[in-house]
Protein backbone atom coordinates (compact mmCIF):
# COMPACT_ATOMS: atom_id res chain seq x y z
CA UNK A 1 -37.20 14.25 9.84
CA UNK A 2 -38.89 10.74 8.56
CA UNK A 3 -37.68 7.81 10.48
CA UNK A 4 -37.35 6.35 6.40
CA UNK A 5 -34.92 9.93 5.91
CA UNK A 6 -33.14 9.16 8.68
CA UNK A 7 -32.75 5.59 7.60
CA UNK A 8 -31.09 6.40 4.09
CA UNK A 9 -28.76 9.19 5.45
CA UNK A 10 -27.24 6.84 8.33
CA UNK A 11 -26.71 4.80 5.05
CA UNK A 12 -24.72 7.13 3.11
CA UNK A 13 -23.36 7.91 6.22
CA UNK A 14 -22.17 4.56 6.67
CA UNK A 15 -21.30 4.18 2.76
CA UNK A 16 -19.28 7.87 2.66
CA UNK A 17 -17.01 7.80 5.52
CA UNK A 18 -14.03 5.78 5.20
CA UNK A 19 -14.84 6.13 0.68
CA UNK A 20 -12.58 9.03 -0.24
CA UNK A 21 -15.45 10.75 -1.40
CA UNK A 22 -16.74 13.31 1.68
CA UNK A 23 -19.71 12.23 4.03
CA UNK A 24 -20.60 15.44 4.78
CA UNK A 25 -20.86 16.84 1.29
CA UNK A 26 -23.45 13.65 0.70
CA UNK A 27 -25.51 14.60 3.67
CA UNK A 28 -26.22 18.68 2.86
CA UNK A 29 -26.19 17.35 -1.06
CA UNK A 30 -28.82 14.37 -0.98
CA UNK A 31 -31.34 16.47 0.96
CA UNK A 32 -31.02 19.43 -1.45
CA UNK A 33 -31.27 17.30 -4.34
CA UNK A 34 -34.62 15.90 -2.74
CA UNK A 35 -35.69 19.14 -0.99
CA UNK A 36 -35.99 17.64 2.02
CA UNK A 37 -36.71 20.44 4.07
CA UNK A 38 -35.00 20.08 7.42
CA UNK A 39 -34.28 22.84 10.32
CA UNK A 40 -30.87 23.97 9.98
CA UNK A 41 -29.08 23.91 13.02
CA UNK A 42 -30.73 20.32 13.78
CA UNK A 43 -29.52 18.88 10.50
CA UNK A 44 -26.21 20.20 11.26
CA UNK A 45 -25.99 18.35 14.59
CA UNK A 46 -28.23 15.44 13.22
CA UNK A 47 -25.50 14.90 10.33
CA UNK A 48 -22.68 14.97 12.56
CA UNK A 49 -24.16 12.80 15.30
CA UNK A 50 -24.17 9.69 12.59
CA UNK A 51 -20.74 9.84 12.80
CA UNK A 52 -20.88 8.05 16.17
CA UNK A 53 -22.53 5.22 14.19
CA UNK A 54 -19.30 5.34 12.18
CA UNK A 55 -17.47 5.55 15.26
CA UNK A 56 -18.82 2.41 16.65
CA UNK A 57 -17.67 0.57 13.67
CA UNK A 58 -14.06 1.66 13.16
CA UNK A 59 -13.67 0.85 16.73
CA UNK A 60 -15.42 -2.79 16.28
CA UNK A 61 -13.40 -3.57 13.41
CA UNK A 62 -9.97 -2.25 14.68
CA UNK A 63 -10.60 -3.00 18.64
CA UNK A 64 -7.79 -5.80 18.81
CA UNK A 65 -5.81 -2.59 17.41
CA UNK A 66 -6.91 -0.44 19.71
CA UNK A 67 -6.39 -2.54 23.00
CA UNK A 68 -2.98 -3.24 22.13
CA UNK A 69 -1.93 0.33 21.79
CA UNK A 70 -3.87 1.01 24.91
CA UNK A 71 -2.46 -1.27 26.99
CA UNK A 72 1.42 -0.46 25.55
CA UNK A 73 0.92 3.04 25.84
CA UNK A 74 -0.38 2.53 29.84
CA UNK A 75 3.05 -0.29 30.09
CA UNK A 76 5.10 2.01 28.59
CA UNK A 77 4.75 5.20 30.44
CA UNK A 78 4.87 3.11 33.64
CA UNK A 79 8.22 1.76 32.64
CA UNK A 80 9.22 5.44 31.74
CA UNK A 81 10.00 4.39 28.40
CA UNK A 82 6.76 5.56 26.40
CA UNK A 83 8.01 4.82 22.44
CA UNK A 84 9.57 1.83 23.78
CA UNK A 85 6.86 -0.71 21.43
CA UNK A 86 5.43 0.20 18.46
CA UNK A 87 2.01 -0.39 19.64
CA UNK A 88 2.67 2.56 21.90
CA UNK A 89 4.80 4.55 19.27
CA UNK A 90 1.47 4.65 17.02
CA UNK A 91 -0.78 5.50 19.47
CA UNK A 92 0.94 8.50 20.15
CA UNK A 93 1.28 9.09 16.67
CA UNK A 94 -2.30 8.74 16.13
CA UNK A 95 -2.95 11.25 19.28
CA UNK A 96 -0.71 14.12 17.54
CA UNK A 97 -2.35 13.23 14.35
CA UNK A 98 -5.26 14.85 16.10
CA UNK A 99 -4.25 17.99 16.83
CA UNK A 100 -4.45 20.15 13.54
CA UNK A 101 -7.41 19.47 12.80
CA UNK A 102 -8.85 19.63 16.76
CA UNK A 103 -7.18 23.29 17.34
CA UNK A 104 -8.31 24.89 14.16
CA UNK A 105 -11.77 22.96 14.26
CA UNK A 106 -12.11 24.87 17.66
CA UNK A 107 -10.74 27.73 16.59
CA UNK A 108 -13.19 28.39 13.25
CA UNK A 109 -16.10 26.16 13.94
CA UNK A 110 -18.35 28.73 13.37
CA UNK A 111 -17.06 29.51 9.91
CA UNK A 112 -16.40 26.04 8.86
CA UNK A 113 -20.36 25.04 9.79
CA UNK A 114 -21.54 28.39 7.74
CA UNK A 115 -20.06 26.57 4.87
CA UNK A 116 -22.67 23.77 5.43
CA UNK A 117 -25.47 26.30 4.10
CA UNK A 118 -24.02 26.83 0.33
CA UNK A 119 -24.63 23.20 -1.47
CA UNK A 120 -23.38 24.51 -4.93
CA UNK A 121 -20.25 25.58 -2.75
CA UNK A 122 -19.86 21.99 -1.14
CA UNK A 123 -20.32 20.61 -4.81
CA UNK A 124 -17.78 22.99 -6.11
CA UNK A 125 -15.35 21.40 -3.50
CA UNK A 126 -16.33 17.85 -4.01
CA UNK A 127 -15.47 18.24 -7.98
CA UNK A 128 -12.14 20.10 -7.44
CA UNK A 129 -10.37 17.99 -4.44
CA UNK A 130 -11.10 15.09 -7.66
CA UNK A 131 -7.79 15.90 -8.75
CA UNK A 132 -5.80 15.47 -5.34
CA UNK A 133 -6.59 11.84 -5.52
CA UNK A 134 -5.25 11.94 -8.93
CA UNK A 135 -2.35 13.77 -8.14
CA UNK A 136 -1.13 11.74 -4.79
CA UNK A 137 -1.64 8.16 -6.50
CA UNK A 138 0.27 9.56 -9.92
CA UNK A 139 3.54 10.64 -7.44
CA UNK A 140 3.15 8.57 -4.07
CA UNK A 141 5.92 6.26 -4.15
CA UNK A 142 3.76 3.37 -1.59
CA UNK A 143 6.47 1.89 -0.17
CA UNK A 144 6.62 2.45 3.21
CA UNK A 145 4.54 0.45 5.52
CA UNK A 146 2.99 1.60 8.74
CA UNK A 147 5.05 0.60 11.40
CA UNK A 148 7.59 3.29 9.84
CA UNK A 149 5.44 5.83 11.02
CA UNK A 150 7.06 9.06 12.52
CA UNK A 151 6.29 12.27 13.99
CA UNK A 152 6.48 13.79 10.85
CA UNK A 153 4.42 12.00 8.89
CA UNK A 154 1.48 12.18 12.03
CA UNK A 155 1.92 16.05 11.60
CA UNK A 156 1.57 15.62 7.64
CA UNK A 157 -1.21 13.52 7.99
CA UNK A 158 -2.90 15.42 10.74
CA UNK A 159 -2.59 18.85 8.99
CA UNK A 160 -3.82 17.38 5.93
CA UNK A 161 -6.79 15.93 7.95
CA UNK A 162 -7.23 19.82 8.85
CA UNK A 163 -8.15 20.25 5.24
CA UNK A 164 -11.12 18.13 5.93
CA UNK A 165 -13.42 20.91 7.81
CA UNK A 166 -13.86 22.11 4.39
CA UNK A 167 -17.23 20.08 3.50
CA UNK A 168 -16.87 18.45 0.06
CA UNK A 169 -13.21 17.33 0.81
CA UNK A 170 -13.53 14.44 2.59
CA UNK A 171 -11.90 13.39 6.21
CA UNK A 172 -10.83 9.86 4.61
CA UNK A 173 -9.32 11.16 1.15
CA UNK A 174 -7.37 14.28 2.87
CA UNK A 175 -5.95 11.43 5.37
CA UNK A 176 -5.32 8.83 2.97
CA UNK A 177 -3.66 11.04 0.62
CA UNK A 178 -1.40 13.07 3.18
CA UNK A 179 -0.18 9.03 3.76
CA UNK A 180 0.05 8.32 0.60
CA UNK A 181 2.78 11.68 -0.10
CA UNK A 182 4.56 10.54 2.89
CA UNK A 183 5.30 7.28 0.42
CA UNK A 184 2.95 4.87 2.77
CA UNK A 185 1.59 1.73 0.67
CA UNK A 186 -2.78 2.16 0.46
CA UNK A 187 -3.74 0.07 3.12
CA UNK A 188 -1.29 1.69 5.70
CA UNK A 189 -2.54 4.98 4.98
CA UNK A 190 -6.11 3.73 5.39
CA UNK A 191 -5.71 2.06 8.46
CA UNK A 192 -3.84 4.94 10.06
CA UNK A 193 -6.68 7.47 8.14
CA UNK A 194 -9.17 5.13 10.23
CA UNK A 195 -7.62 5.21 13.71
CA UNK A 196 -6.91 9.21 13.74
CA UNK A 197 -10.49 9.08 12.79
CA UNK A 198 -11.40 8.15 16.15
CA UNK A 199 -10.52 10.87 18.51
CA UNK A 200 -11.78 13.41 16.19
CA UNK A 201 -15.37 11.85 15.72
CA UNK A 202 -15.38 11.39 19.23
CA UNK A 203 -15.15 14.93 20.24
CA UNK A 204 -17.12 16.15 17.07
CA UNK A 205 -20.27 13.86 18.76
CA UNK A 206 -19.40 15.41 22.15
CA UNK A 207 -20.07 18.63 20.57
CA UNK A 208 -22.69 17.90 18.87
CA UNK A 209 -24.47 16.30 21.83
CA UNK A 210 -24.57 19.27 23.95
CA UNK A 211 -25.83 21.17 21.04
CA UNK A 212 -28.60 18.97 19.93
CA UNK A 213 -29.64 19.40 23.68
CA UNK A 214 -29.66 22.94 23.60
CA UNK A 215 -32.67 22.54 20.67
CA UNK A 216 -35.97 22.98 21.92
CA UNK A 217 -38.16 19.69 22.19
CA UNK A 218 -34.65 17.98 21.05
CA UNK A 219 -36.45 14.33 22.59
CA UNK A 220 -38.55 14.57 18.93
CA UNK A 221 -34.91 13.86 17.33
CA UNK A 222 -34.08 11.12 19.30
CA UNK A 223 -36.14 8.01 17.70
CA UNK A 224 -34.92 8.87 14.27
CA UNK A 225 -31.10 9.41 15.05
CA UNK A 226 -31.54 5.89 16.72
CA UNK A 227 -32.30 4.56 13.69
CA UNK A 228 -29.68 6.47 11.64
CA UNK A 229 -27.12 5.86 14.22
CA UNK A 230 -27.49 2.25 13.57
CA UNK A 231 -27.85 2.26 9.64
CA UNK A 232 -24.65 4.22 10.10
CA UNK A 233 -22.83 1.97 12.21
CA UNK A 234 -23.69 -1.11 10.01
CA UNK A 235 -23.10 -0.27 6.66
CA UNK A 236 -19.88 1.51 8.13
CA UNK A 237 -18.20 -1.41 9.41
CA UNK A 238 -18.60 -3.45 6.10
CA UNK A 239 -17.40 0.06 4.06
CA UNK A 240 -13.88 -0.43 6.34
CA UNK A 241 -13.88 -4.13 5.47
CA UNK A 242 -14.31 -3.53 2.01
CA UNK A 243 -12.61 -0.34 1.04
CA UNK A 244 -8.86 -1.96 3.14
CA UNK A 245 -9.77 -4.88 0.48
CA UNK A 246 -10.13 -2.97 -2.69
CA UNK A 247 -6.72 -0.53 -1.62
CA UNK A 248 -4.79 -3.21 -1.44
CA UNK A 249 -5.40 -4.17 -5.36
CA UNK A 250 -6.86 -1.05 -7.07
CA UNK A 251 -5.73 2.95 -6.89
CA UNK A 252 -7.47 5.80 -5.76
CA UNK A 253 -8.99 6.83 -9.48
CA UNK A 254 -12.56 5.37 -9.39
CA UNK A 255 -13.51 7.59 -6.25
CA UNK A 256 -11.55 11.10 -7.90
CA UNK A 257 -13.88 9.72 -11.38
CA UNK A 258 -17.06 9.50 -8.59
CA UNK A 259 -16.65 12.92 -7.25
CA UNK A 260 -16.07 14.47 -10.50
CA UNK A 261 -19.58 12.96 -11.73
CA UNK A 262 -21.73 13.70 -8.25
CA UNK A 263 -20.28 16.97 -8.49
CA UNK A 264 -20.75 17.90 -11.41
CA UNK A 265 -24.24 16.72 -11.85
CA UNK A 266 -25.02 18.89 -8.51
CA UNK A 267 -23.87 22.32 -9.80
CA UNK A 268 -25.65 21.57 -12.85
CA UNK A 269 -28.75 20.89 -10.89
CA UNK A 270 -27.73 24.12 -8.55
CA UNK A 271 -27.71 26.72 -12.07
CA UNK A 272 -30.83 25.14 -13.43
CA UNK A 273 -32.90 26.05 -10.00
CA UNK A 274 -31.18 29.64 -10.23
C-alpha cells in the first residue's frame, strides 16, 4: 500500500464514519473500483485500524463529555449511589449500549470479516439499508431528548448497533436510527451514536493490533497507517462537527439518496466485470 492510498482511505475513513453511509463498505468498495490490489488479511486489519484515527476525534470533540461522565460515574459508585447524576446514568447507558454488538462481534467475527471479501455483496447491503433511513425519519416521532435516556433504549440502540457487523450498513446509521425509533430528536441520537462508538472502536483496534502483528514483516505497514491514521483522525473530527450541525436542520434523506446511488453504480460496475 502507497503512502498516497493510504492517504485517501484515512480520508474516507474520516468522511464515512459518523455519515450514515457505512465506512467499511467505502474502504473494500473504493479499492475494488480502482483495483487496488492489496493483501487480504492486511487490508482487513489496515481498514479497521483507521478507525483509531476516528477514535481520536470523537474523543477530542466530546472529551468535556467524556470527563464528566468519568468522573460522576467514579463519585457515584463511591457514594453507593451509581445513577445518582445523569452524567453517570449515561455513561452506564453508553457501557450497556456496548454489549450486543461486543458479544456477537466475538462470537461471529470470523463470519462477519468473510463478508469483507464479496464487494457486490457489501454494495447489495449499502443500497438496501437506503430504505431504513427512510423508514425511521418517515415514523420517528424526535421528541425526546437525551438526558431521557433509559435502559431500554441503550439495549435498542445497542442491538441495533449489532446490525452494523454487516459491512454496507453502517455503525452510525444503525445507531442513529435505533435512536431515532426510540422517538430521540437527531442530534441526541447522534451524540449518543458517537459516544457508544467509543468502546467498540476501541476494542475493534485492540484486535486489530495484535493481528496486524501477527503479519509477517508487519513494520512495512506501519509508515502508511501513520499517515492514514492521521488523515482519518482529521477529517473525522470536522465530519462530527458538521454532520451534529446539519441533523439539527435537515433529515436523514440525502445520505439513504447517497447510498442508493454509490450502490447502485457498484453492482452495476460488479455485472459488467462478470
Amino acid at each position: 500500500m502507497s503512502i498516497f492510498q493510504a492517504f485517501l482511505l484515512g480520508i474516507v475513513q474520516g468522511l464515512t464514519e459518523f455519515l450514515p453511509v457505512s465506512s467499511t463498505a467505502h474502504l473494500i468498495l473504493i479499492p475494488w473500483l480502482f483495483n487496488w490490489q492489496f493483501d487480504t488479511d492486511a487490508a482487513f486489519v489496515f481498514d479497521v485500524l483507521l478507525q483509531l484515527g476516528t477514535l481520536l476525534a470523537v474523543i477530542a470533540y466530546f472529551w468535556r463529555d467524556l470527563w464528566r461522565m468519568a468522573g460522576a460515574m467514579i463519585g457515584d459508585a463511591r457514594r453507593g449511589r451509581a445513577f445518582a447524576s445523569s452524567d453517570a446514568r449515561l455513561g452506564w447507558l453508553v457501557a450497556l449500549a456496548t454489549v450486543p454488538a461486543g458479544a456477537i462481534g466475538l462470537l461471529f467475527k470470523k463470519y462477519f470479516e468473510a463478508l469483507h471479501h464479496n464487494p457486490a455483496l457489501v454494495a447489495a447491503i449499502l443500497l438496501g439499508t437506503a430504505g431504513l433511513l427512510f423508514v425511521v425519519e418517515y415514523f420517528g416521532k424526535r421528541t425526546r431528548r437525551l438526558d431521557s435516556l433509559d435502559w431500554l433504549d441503550a439495549l435498542v440502540v445497542g442491538c441495533s448497533q449489532a446490525l452494523a457487523l454487516l459491512p454496507g450498513v453502517s455503525r452510525s446509521a444503525a445507531t442513529i436510527s435505533g435512536g431515532l425509533v426510540r422517538g430521540l430528536d437527531r442530534t441526541s441520537a447522534a451524540r449518543f451514536s458517537f459516544l457508544m462508538s467509543i468502546p467498540v472502536m476501541l476494542a475493534a483496534g485492540a484486535v486489530a493490533a495484535k493481528d496486524l502483528a501477527a503479519i509477517p514483516h508487519f513494520m512495512t505497514y506501519i509508515p502508511p497507517l501513520a499517515v492514514g491514521f492521521v488523515a482519518a483522525a482529521v477529517v473525522g473530527f470536522a465530519s462530527i462537527h458538521w454532520l451534529l450541525g446539519y441533523l439539527s436542520r435537515r433529515p436523514l434523506n440525502a445520505f439513504a439518496w447517497y447510498r442508493i446511488a454509490f450502490g447502485a453504480l457498484c453492482l452495476s460496475i460488479a455485472f459488467i466485470r462478470r
